[in-house]
Protein backbone atom coordinates (compact mmCIF):
# COMPACT_ATOMS: atom_id res chain seq x y z
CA UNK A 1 -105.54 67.19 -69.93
CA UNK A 2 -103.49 66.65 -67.18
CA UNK A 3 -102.64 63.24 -68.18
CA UNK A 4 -101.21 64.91 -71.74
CA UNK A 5 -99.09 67.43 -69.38
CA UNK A 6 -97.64 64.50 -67.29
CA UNK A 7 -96.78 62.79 -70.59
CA UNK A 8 -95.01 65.77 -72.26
CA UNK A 9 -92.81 66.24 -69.31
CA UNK A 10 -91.42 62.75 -69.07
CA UNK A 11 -90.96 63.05 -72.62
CA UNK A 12 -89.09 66.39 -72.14
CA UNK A 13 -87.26 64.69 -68.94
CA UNK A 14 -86.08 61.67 -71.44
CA UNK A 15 -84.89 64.11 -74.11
CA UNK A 16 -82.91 66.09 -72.08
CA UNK A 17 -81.14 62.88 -70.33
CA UNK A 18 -80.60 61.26 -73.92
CA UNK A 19 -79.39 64.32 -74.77
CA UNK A 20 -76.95 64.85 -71.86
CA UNK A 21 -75.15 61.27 -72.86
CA UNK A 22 -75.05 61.02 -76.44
CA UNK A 23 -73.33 64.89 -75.82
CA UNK A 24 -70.69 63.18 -73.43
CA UNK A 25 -70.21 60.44 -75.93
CA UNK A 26 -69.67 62.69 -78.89
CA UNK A 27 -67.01 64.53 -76.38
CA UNK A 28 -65.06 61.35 -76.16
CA UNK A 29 -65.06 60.60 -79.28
CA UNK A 30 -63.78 64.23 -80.53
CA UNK A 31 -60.50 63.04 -78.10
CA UNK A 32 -57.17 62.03 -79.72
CA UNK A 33 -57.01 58.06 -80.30
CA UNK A 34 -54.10 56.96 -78.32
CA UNK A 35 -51.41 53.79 -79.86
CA UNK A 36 -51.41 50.74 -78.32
CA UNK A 37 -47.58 51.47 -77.96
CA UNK A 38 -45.29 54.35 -77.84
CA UNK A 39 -43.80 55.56 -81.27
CA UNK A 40 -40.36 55.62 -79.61
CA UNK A 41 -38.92 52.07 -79.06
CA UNK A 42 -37.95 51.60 -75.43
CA UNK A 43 -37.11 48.90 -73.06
CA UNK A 44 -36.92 49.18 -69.45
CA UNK A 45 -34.76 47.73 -66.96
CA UNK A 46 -36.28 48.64 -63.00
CA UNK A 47 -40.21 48.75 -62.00
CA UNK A 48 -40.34 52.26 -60.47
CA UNK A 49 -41.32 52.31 -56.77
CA UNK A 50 -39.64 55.48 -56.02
CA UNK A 51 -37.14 57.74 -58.22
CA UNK A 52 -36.29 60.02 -55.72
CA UNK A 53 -34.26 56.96 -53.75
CA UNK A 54 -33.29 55.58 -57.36
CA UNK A 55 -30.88 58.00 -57.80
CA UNK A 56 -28.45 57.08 -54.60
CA UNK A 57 -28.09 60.76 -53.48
CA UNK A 58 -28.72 61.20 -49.58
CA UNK A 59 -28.78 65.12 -50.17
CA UNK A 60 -31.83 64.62 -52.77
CA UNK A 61 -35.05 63.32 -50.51
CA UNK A 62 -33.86 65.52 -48.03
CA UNK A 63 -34.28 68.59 -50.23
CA UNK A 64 -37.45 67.32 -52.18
CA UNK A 65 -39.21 66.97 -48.35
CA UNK A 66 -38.15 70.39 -47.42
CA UNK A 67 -39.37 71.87 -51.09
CA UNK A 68 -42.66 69.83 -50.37
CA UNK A 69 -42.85 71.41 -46.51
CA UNK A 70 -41.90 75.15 -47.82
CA UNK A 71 -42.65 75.52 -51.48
CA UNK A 72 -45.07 78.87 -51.62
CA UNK A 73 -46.13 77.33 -54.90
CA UNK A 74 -47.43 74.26 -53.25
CA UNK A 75 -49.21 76.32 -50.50
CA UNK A 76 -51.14 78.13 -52.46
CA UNK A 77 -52.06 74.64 -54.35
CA UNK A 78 -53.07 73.19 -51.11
CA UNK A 79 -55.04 76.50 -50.09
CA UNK A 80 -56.91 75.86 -53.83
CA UNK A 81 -58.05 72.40 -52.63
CA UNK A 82 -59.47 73.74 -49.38
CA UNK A 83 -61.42 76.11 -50.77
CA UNK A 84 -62.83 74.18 -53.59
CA UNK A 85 -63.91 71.36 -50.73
CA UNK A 86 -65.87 74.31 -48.77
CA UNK A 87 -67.48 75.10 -52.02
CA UNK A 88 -68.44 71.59 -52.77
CA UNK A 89 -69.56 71.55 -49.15
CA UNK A 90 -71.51 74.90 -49.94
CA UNK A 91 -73.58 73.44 -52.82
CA UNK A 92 -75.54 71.05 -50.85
CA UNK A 93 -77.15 73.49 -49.13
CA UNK A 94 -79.98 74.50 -51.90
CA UNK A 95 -80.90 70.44 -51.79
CA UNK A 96 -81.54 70.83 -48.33
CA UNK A 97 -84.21 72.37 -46.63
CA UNK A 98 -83.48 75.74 -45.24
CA UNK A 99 -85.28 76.89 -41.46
CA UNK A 100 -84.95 80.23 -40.30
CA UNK A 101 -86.41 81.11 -36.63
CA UNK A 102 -86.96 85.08 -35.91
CA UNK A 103 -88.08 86.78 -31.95
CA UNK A 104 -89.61 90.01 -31.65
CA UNK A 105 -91.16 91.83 -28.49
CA UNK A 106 -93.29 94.61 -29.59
CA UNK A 107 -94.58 97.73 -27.80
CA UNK A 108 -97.81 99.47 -28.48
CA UNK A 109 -98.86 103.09 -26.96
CA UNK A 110 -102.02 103.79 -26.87
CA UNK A 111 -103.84 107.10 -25.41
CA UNK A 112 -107.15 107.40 -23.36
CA UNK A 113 -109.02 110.29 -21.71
CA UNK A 114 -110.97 110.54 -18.64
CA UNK A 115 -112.08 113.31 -16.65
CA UNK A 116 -110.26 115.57 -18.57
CA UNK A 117 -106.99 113.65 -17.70
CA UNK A 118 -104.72 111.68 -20.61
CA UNK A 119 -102.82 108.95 -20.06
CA UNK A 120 -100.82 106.92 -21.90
CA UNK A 121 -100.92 103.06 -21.94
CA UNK A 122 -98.63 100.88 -23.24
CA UNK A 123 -99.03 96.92 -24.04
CA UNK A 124 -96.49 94.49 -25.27
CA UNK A 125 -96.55 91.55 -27.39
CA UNK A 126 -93.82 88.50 -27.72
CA UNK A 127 -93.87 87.05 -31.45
CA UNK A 128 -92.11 83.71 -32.85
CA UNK A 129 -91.92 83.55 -36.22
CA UNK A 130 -90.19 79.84 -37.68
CA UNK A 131 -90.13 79.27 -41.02
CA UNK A 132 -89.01 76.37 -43.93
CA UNK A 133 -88.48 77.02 -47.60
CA UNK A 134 -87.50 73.83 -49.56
CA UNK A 135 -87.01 73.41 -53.12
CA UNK A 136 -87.73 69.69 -53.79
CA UNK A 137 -85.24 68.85 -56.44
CA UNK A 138 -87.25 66.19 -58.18
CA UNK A 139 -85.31 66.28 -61.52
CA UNK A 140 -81.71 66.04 -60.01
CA UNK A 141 -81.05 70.14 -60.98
CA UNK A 142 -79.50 70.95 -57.79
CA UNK A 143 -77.74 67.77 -56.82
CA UNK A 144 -76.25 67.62 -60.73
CA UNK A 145 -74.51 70.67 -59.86
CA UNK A 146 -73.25 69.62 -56.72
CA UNK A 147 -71.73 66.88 -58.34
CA UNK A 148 -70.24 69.49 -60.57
CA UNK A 149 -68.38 70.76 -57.70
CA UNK A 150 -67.23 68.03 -56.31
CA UNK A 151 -65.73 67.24 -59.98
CA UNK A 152 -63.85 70.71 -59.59
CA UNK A 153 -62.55 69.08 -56.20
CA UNK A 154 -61.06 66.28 -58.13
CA UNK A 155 -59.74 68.39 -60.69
CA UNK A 156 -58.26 70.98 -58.42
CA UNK A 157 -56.81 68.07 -55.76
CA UNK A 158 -55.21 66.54 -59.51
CA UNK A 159 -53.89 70.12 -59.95
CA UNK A 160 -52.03 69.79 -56.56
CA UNK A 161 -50.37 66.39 -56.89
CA UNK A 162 -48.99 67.68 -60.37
CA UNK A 163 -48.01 70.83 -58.63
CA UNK A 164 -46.62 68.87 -56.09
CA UNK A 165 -44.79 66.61 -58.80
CA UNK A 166 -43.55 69.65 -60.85
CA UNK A 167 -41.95 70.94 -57.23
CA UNK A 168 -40.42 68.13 -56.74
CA UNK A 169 -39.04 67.45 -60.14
CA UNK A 170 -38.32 71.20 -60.75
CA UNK A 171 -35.99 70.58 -56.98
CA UNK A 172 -34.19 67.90 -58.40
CA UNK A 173 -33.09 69.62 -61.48
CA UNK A 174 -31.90 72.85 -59.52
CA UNK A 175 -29.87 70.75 -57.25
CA UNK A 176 -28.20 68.81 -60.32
CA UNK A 177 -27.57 71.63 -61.97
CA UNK A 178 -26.35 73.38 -58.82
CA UNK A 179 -23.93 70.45 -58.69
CA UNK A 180 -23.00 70.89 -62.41
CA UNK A 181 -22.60 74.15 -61.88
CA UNK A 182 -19.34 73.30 -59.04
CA UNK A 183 -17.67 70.85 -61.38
CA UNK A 184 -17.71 73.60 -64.33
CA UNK A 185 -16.63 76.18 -61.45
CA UNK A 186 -13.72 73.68 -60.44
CA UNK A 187 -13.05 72.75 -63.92
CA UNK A 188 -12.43 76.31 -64.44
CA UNK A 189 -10.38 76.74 -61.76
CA UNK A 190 -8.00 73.78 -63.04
CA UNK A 191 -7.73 75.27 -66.54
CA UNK A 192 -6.40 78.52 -65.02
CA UNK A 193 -3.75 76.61 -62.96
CA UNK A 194 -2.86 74.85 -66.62
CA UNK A 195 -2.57 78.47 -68.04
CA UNK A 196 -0.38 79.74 -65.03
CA UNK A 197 1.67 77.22 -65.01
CA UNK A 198 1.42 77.31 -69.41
CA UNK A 199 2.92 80.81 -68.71
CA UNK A 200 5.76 80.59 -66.67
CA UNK A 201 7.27 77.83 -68.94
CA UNK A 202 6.61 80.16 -72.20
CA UNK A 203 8.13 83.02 -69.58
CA UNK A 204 10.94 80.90 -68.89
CA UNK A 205 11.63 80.39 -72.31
CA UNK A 206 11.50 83.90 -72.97
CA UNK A 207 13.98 84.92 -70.55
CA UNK A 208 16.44 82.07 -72.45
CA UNK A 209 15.64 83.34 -75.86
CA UNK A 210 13.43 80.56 -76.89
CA UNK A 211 10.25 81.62 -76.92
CA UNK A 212 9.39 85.07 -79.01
CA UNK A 213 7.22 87.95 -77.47
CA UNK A 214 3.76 87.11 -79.08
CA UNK A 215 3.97 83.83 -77.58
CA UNK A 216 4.39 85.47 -73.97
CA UNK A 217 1.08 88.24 -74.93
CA UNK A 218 -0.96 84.86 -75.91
CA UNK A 219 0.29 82.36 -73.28
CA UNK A 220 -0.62 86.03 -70.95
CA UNK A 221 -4.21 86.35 -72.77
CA UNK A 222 -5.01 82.73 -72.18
CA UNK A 223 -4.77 83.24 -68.88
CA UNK A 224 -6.57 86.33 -68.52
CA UNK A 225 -8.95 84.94 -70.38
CA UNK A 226 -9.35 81.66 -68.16
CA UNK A 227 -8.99 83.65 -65.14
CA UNK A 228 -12.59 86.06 -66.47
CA UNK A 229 -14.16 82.49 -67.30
CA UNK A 230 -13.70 81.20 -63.61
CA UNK A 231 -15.28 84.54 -62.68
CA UNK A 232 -18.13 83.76 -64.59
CA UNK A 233 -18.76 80.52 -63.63
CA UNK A 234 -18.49 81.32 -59.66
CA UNK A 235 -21.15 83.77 -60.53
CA UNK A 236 -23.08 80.74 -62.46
CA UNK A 237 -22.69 78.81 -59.30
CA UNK A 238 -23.87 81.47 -56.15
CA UNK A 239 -26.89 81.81 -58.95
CA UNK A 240 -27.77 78.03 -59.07
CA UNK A 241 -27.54 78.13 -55.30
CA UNK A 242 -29.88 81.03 -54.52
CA UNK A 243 -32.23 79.23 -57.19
CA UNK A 244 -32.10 76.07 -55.40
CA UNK A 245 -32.35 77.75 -51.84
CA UNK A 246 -35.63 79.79 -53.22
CA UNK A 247 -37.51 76.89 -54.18
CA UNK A 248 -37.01 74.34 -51.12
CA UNK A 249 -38.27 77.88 -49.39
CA UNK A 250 -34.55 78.95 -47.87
CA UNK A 251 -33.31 82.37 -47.41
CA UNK A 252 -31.25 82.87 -50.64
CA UNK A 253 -28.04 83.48 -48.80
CA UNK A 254 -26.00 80.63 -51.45
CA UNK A 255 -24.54 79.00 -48.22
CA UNK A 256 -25.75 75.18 -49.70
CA UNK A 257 -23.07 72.97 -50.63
CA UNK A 258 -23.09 71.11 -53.63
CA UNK A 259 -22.45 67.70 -54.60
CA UNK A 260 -21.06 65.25 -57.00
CA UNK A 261 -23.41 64.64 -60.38
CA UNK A 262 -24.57 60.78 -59.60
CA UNK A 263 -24.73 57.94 -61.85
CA UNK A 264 -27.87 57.19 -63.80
CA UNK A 265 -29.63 54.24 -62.39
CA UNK A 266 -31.29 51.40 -64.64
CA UNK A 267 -34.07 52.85 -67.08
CA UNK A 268 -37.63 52.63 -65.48
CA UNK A 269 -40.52 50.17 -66.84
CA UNK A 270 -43.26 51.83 -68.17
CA UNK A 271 -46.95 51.06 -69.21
CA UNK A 272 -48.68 51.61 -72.39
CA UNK A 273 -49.64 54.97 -73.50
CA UNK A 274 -53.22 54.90 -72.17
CA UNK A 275 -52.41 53.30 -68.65
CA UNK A 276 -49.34 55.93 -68.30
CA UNK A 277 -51.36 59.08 -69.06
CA UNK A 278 -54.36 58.19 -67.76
CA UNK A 279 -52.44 58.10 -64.37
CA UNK A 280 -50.96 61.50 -65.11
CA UNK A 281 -52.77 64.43 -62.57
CA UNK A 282 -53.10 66.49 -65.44
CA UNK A 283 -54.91 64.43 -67.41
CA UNK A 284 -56.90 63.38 -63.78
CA UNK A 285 -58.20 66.65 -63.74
CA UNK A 286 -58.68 67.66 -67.31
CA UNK A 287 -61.13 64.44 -67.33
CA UNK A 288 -62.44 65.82 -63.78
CA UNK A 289 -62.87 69.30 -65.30
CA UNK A 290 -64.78 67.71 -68.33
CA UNK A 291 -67.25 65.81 -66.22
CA UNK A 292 -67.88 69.01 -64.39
CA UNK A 293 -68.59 70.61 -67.45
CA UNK A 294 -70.92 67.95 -68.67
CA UNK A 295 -72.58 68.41 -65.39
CA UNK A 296 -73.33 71.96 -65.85
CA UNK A 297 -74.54 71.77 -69.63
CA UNK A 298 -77.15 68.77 -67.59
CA UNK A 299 -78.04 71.08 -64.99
CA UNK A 300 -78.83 74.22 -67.18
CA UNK A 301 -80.90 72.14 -69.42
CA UNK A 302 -83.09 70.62 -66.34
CA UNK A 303 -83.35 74.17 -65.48
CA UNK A 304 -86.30 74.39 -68.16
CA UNK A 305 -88.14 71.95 -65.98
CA UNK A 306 -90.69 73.12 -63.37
CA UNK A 307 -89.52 74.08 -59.90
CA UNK A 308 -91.14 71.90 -56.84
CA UNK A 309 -90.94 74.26 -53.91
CA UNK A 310 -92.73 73.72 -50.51
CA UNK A 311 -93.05 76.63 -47.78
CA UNK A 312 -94.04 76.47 -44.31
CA UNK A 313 -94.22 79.19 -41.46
CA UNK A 314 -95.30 79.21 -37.90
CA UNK A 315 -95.90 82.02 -35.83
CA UNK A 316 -97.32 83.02 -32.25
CA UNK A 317 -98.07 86.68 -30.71
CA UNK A 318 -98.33 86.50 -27.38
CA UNK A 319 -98.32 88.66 -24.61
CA UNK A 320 -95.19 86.90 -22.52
CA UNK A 321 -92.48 84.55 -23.87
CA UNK A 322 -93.73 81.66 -21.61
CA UNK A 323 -97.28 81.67 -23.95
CA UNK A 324 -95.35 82.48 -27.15
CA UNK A 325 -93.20 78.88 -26.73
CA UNK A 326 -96.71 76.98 -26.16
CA UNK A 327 -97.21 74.99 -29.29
CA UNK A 328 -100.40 74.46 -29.15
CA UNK A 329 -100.48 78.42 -29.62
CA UNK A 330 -98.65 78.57 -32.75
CA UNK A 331 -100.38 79.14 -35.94
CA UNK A 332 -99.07 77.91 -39.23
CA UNK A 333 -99.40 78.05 -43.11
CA UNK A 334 -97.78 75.13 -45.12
CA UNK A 335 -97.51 75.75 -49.36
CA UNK A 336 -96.04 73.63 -51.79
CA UNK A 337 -95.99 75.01 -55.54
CA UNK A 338 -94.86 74.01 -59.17
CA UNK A 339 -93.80 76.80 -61.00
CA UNK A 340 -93.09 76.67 -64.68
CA UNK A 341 -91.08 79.43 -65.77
CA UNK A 342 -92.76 80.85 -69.42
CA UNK A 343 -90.50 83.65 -70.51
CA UNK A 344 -86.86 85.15 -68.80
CA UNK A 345 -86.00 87.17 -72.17
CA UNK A 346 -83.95 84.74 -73.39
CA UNK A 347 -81.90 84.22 -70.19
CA UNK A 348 -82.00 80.29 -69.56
CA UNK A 349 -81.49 79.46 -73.35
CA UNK A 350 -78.53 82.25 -73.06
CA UNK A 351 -76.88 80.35 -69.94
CA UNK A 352 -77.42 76.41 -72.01
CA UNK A 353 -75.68 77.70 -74.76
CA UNK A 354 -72.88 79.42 -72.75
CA UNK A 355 -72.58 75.97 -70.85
CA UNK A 356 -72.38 73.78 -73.82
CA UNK A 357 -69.66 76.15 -75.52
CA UNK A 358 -67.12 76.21 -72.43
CA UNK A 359 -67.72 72.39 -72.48
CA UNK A 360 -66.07 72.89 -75.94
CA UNK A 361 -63.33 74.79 -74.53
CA UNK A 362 -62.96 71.99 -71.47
CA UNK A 363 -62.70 69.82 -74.29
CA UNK A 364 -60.03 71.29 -76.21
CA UNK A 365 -57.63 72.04 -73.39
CA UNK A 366 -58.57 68.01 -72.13
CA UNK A 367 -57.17 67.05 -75.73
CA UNK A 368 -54.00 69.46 -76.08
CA UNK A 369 -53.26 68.31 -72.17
CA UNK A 370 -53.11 64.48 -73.70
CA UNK A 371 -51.18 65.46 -76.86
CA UNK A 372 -48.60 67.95 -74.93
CA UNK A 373 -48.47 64.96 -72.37
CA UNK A 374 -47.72 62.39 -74.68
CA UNK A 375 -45.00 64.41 -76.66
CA UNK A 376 -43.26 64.97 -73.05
CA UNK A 377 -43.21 61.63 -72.95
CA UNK A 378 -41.91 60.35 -76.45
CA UNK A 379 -39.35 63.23 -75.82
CA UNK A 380 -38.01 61.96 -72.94
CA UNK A 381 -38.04 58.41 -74.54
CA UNK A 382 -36.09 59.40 -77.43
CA UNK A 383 -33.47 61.77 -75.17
CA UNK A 384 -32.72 58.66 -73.35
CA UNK A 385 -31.06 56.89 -76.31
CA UNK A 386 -30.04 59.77 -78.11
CA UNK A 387 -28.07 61.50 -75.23
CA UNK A 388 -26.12 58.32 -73.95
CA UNK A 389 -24.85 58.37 -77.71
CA UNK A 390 -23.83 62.61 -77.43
CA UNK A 391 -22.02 61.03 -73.49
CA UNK A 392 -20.22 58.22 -75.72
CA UNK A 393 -18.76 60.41 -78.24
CA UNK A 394 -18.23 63.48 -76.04
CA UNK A 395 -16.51 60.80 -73.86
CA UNK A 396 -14.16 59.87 -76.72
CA UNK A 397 -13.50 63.03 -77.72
CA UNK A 398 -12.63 64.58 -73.97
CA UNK A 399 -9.96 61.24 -74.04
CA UNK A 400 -8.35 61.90 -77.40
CA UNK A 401 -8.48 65.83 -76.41
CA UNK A 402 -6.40 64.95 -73.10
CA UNK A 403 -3.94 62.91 -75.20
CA UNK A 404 -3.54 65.35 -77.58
CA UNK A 405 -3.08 67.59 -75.14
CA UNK A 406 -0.35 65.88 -73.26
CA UNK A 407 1.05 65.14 -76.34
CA UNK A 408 1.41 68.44 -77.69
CA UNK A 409 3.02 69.55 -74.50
CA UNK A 410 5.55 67.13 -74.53
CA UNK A 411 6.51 68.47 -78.35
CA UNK A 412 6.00 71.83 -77.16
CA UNK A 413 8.94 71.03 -74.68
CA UNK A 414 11.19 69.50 -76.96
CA UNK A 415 10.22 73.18 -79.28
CA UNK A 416 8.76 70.73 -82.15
CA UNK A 417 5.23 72.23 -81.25
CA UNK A 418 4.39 75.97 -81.55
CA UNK A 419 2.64 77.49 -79.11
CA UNK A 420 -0.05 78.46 -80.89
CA UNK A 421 -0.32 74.41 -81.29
CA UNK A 422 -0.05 74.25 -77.20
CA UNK A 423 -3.17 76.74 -76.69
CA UNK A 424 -5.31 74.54 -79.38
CA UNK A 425 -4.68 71.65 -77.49
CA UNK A 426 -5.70 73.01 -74.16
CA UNK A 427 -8.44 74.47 -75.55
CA UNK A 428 -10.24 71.18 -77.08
CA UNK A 429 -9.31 69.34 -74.16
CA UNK A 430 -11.43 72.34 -71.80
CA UNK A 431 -14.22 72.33 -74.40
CA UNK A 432 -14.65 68.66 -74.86
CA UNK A 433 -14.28 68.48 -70.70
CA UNK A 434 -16.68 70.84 -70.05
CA UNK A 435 -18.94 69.41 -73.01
CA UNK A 436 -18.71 65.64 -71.06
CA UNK A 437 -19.95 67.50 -67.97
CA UNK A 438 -22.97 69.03 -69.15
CA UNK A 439 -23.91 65.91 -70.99
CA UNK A 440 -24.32 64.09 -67.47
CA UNK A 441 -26.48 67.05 -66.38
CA UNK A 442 -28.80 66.69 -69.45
CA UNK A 443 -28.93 62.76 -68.88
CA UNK A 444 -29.89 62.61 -65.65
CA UNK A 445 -32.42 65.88 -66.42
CA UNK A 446 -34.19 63.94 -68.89
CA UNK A 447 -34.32 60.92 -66.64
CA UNK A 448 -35.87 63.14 -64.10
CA UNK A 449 -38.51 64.47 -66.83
CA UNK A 450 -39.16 61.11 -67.65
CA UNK A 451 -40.90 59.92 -64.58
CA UNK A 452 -42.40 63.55 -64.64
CA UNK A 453 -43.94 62.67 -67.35
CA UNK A 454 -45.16 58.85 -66.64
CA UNK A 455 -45.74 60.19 -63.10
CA UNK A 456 -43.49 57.53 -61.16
CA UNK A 457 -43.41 57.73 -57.87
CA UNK A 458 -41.26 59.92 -55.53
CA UNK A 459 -40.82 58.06 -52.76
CA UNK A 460 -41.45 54.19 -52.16
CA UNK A 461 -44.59 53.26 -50.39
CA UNK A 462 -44.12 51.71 -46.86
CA UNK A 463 -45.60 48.48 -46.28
CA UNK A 464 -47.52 47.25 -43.36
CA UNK A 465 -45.27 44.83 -41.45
């Protein structure tokens, strides 16, 4: 008989372990197959050892390292990891052996009677009580779901360095566009000096009987209209400043000075699609996250295995401390028991199925993370090319704008162009100028999504000398 028990469990052991992998294997396979290149076509020109320095701007690493030093966000990642390691730390405690130790010093009363008299006597007794309760965790129950927890570490740490990525890119845009934000301020401020000065040669004009009235009341509403837009954009730019100053973890006072929008450096090397998101932290800890969950579905299905406890206590009752620390006074018990639970309501069959279904879910947010992660980056891949063609033409069109422009106000002055023709001119030269400016902003944004999204870098590592 007990041979036929001893056979049933292994073969309820083996099931449950077969069952645990060909689960995990069906769970990879349910993943999105991933190309053995990207659909974009791409060539790049640098290995990336460091973005951050790739871009040539002194101002950037400095702000990046105080973002990384202040960013709230960031602390409250980091404060995520630290408590996920204490409850990693926490859940070896049920595999170990647990020893309490009590003291007690008892009083009795007792009452006696002689000759009529009472009195009442009192005795004491000193008591050490230790004791040991172990759960033996023969089928790997308890340590399965510490190595559950120690997944979550992994996946929260991954959570951090993508938090700490996503500061540092989300920096590097703010300044940019901080800095974008003083050459549209500045072009402004040129375009209402071109309006002023517009006006007092239409004035003059006026005042020799050249020009009519309505070309006064427009060359006058052009510069109104130029002097509300610079208004605007110094708003735009104290904005972009306080945005900037919030996330490196400043006092939003706007006092940071801008700087010039750099060149793009050389387009960074990347990998194939699995080596580059596999890297990725998001992906790290969706993966992390999904071995944790495969952990738990193990560890509620072992839970239908008997429980191996042993308990031991050891006790004294003495009449002084000095005999209740004699160990050859101590009495003990020592029990070990297999218990085999028969019926919970339901409750254990209940808690496998709810594991096995949030696997499910893990699963499903694991695969959108690696679709959503490879569309960031076969966006970024296809912005590269695409917006250095929108720079070319807006480039071409900003210098035939300013020729036309110049041109038109050399006819105006010889009164073969109408002013109507004057205002056009400056107009499409200000839009295509302002266009040409925005377009460096949204190159050098993508590039910074880019390594965002192959997760380059930020800073190059130091080598031992």
């Amino acid at each position: 008989m007990l041979n036929k028990n001893l056979k049933i469990l292994i073969i309820s052991i083996s099931l449950i372990v077969t069952g645990c992998a060909s689960n995990k294997n069906q769970s990879l396979k349910e993943l999105p197959e991933l190309p053995s290149d990207w659909a974009t076509p791409y060539k790049g020109q640098s290995e990336s050892t460091g973005w951050v320095s790739s871009f040539n701007d002194q101002n950037l690493p400095q702000l990046i390292n105080e973002a990384l030093l202040n960013n709230r966000d960031l602390r409250l990642a980091a404060a995520n990891v630290k408590i996920a390691k204490a409850n990693a730390g926490a859940s070896l405690a049920p595999i170990l052996p647990s020893i309490s130790i009590g003291a007690s010093k008892n009083q009795i009363s007792s009452i006696s009677e002689i000759n009529g008299n009472v009195d009442r006597n009192f005795t004491y007794r000193e008591s050490l009580v230790a004791q040991l309760n172990w759960e033996i965790d023969v089928w790997g129950r308890l340590s399965t779901r510490s190595k559950a927890a120690y997944m979550n570490v992994k996946s929260v740490f991954a959570d951090y360095e993508a938090a700490r990525l996503s500061i540092a890119g989300l920096t590097a845009q703010a300044w940019y566009l901080f800095s974008e934000a003083k050459l549209q301020t500045d072009l402004a401020e040129r375009n209402l000096q071109t309006r002023i000065s517009t006006l007092k040669k239409v004035e003059s004009r006026y005042q020799k009987g050249i020009a009519q009235s309505r070309d006064l009341r427009l060359s006058r509403s052009e510069a109104e209209s130029r002097k509300a837009e610079l208004i605007l954009r110094k708003q735009t730019l104290k904005e972009a400043a306080r945005n900037l100053e919030i996330i490196i973890g400043r006092y939003p006072s706007a006092s940071i000075l801008p700087n010039d929008l750099p060149n793009l450096p050389p387009k960074p090397e990347i990998g194939t699609p699995n080596y580059v998101l596999s890297n990725r932290p998001d992906i790290v800890s969706a993966e992390a996250q999904l071995e944790a969950a495969g952990l738990e579905v193990t560890a509620t299905r072992l839970a239908f295995l008997p429980n191996l406890s042993l308990t031991a206590q050891w006790s004294t009752l003495e009449r002084n401390w000095s005999d209740a620390f004699d160990p050859d006074r101590l009495a003990g018990s020592i029990i070990g028991s297999l218990t085999q639970s028969i019926f919970q309501g339901g409750r254990r069959i209940a808690q496998t199925q709810i594991s096995e279904q949030q696997m499910k879910i893990v699963l499903e947010n694991y695969a959108k993370t690696l679709l959503n992660a490879a569309r960031e980056v076969e966006d970024s891949l296809y912005s590269e090319e695409i917006l250095l063609e929108r720079e070319t033409a807006l480039s071409n069109a900003f210098n035939e704008a300013k020729a036309a422009e110049k041109l038109t106000f050399d006819q105006y002055n010889k009164g073969i162009a109408t002013i109507f023709e004057l205002l056009d001119a400056q107009s499409r030269r200000l839009s295509s100028e302002s266009l040409l400016i925005n377009s460096r902003l949204l190159r050098i944004t993508n590039r910074i999504k880019l390594h965002l999204a192959i997760s380059s870098p930020l800073f190059e590592e130091k080598k031992d000398q």
